[in-house]
Each structure stands twice: as structure tokens, then as C-alpha cells.
N, C-alpha and C. Protein backbone atom coordinates (compact mmCIF):
# COMPACT_ATOMS: atom_id res chain seq x y z
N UNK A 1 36.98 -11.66 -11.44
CA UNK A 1 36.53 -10.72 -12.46
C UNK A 1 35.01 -10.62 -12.48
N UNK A 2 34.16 -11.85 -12.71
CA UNK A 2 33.06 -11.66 -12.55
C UNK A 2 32.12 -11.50 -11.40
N UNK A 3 32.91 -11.49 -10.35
CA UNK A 3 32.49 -10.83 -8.82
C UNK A 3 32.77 -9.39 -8.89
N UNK A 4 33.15 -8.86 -9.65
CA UNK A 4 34.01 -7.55 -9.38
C UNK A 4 32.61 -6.97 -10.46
N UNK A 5 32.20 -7.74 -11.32
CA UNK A 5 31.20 -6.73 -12.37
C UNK A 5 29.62 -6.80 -11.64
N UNK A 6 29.41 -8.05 -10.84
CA UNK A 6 28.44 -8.12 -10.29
C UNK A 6 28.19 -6.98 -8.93
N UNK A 7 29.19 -7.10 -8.33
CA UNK A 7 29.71 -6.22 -7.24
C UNK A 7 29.26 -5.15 -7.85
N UNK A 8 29.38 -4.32 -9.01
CA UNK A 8 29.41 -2.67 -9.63
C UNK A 8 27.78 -3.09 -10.12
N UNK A 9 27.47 -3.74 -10.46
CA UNK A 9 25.89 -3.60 -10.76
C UNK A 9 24.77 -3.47 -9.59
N UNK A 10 25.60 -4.26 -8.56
CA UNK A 10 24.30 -3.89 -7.13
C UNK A 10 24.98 -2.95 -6.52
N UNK A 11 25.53 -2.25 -6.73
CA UNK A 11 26.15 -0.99 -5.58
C UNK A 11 24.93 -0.11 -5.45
N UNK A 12 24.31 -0.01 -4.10
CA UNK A 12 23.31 0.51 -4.00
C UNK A 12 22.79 1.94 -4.04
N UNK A 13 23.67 2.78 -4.85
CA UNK A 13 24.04 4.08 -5.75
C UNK A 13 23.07 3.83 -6.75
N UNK A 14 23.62 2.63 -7.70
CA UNK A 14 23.37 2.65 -8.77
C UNK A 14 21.55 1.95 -8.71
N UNK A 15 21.02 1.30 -7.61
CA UNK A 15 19.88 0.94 -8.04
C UNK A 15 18.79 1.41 -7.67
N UNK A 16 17.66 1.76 -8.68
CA UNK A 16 16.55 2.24 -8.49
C UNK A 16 15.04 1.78 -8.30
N UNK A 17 14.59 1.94 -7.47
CA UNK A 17 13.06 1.73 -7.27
C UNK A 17 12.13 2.31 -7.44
N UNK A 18 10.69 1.38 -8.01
CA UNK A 18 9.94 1.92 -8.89
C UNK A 18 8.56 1.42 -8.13
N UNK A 19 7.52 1.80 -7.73
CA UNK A 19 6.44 1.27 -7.37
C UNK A 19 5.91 0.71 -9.08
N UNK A 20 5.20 -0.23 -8.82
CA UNK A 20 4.87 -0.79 -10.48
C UNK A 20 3.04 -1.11 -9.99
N UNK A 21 2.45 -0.69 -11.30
CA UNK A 21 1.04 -0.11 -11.12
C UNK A 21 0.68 -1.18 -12.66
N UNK A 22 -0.36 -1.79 -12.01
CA UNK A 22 -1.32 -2.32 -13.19
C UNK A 22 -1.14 -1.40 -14.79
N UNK A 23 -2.07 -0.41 -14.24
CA UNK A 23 -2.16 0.60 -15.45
C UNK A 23 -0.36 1.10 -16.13
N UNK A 24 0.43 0.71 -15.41
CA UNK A 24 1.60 1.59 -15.98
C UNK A 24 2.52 0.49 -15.92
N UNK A 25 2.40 -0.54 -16.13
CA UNK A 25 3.31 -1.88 -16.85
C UNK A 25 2.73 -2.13 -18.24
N UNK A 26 4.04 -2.66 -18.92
CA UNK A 26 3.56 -3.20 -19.84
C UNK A 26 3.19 -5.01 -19.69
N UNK A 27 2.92 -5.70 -20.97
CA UNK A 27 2.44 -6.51 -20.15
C UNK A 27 3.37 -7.94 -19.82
N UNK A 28 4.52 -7.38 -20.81
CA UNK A 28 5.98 -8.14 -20.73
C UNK A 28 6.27 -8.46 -18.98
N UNK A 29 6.39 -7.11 -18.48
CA UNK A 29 6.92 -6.82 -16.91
C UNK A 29 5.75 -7.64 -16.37
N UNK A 30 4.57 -7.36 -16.33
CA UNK A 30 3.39 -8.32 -15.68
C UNK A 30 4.13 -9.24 -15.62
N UNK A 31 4.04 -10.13 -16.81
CA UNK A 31 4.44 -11.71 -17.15
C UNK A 31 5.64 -12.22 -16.17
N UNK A 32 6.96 -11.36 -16.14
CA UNK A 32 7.53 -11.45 -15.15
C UNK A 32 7.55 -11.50 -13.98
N UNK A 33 6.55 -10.52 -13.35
CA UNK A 33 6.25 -10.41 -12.07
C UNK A 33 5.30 -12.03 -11.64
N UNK A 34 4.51 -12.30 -12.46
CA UNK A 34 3.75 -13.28 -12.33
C UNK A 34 4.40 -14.93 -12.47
N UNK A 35 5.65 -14.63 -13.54
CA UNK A 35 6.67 -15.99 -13.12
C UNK A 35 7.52 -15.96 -11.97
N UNK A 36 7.93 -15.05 -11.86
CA UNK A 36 9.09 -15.10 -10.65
C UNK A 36 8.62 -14.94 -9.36
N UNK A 37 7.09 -14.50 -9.14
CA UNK A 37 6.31 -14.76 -7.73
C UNK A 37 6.29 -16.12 -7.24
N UNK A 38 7.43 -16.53 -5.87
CA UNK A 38 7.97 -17.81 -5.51
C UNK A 38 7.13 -18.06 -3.97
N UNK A 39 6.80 -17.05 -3.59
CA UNK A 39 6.15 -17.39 -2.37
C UNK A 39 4.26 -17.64 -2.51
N UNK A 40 3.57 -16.77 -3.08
CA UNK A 40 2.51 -17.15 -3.23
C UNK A 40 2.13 -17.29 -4.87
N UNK A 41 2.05 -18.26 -5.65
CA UNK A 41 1.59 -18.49 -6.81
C UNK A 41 1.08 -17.78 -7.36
N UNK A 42 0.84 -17.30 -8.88
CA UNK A 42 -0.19 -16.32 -9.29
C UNK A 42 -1.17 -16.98 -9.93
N UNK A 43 -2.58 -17.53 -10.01
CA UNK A 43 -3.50 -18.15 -10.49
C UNK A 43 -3.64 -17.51 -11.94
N UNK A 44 -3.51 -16.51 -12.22
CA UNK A 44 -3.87 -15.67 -13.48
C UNK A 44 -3.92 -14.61 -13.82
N UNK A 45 -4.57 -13.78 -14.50
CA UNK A 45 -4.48 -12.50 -14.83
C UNK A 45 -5.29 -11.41 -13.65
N UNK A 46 -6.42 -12.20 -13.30
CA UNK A 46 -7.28 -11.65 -12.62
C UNK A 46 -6.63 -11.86 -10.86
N UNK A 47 -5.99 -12.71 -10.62
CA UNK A 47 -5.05 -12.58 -9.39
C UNK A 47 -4.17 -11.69 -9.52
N UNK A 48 -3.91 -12.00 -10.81
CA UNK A 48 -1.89 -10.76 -10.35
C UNK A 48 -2.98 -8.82 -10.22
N UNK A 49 -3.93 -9.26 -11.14
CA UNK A 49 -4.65 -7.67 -11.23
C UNK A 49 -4.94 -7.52 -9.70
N UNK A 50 -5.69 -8.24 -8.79
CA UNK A 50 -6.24 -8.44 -7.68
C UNK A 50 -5.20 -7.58 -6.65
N UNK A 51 -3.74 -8.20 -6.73
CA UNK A 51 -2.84 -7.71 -5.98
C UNK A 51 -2.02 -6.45 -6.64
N UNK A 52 -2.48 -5.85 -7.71
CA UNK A 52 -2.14 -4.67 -7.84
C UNK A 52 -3.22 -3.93 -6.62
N UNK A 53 -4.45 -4.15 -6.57
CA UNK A 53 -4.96 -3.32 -5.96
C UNK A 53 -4.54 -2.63 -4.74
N UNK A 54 -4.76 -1.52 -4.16
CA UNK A 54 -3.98 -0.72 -3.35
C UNK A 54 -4.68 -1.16 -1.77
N UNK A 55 -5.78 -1.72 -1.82
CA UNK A 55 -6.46 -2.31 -0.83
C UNK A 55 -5.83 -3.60 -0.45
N UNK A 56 -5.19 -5.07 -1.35
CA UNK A 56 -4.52 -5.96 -1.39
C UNK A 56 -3.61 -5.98 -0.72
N UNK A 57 -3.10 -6.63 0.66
CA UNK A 57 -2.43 -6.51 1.26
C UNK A 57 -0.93 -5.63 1.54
């Protein structure tokens, strides 16, 4: 049952992508982006801003 609801939530129909922009997050989503970054750490506000930049890798 609960393979079957997980299964209908990633059906790749249903999911959407969003480029996410400094200026157009709030700062909830930041916070997220900045905990769940597992490969390179986020030092702070001024790092996670750093890698919004469009120059940033």
C-alpha cells in the first residue's frame, strides 16, 4: 500500500522543476537547501548566497 502511494507521487508526469534564485526563495526554502546540502557543506548565509551566483559553478 505504501509503495503504491509513493510510486503515484514520483511518477515523473506529476513532478516539476523549478530553477530556485536567491532573490525568489523565501527564506524557509534557503534554510532547506542549506541543511540538506550533503556533498559540500554550507558555511553560511554568505556561501549558500555565493552559490546562487550564476558565475558559481
Amino acid at each position: 500500500m505504501v509503495g503504491q502511494a509513493l510510486a503515484a507521487w514520483f511518477t515523473p508526469g506529476l513532478l516539476e522543476c523549478q530553477r530556485l534564485s536567491w532573490e525568489g526563495c523565501s527564506g524557509a526554502l534557503l534554510d532547506k537547501v542549506a541543511a540538506f546540502e550533503a556533498v559540500h557543506p554550507i558555511l553560511g548565509w554568505a556561501d549558500l548566497r555565493r552559490r546562487f551566483d550564476p558565475h558559481d559553478r
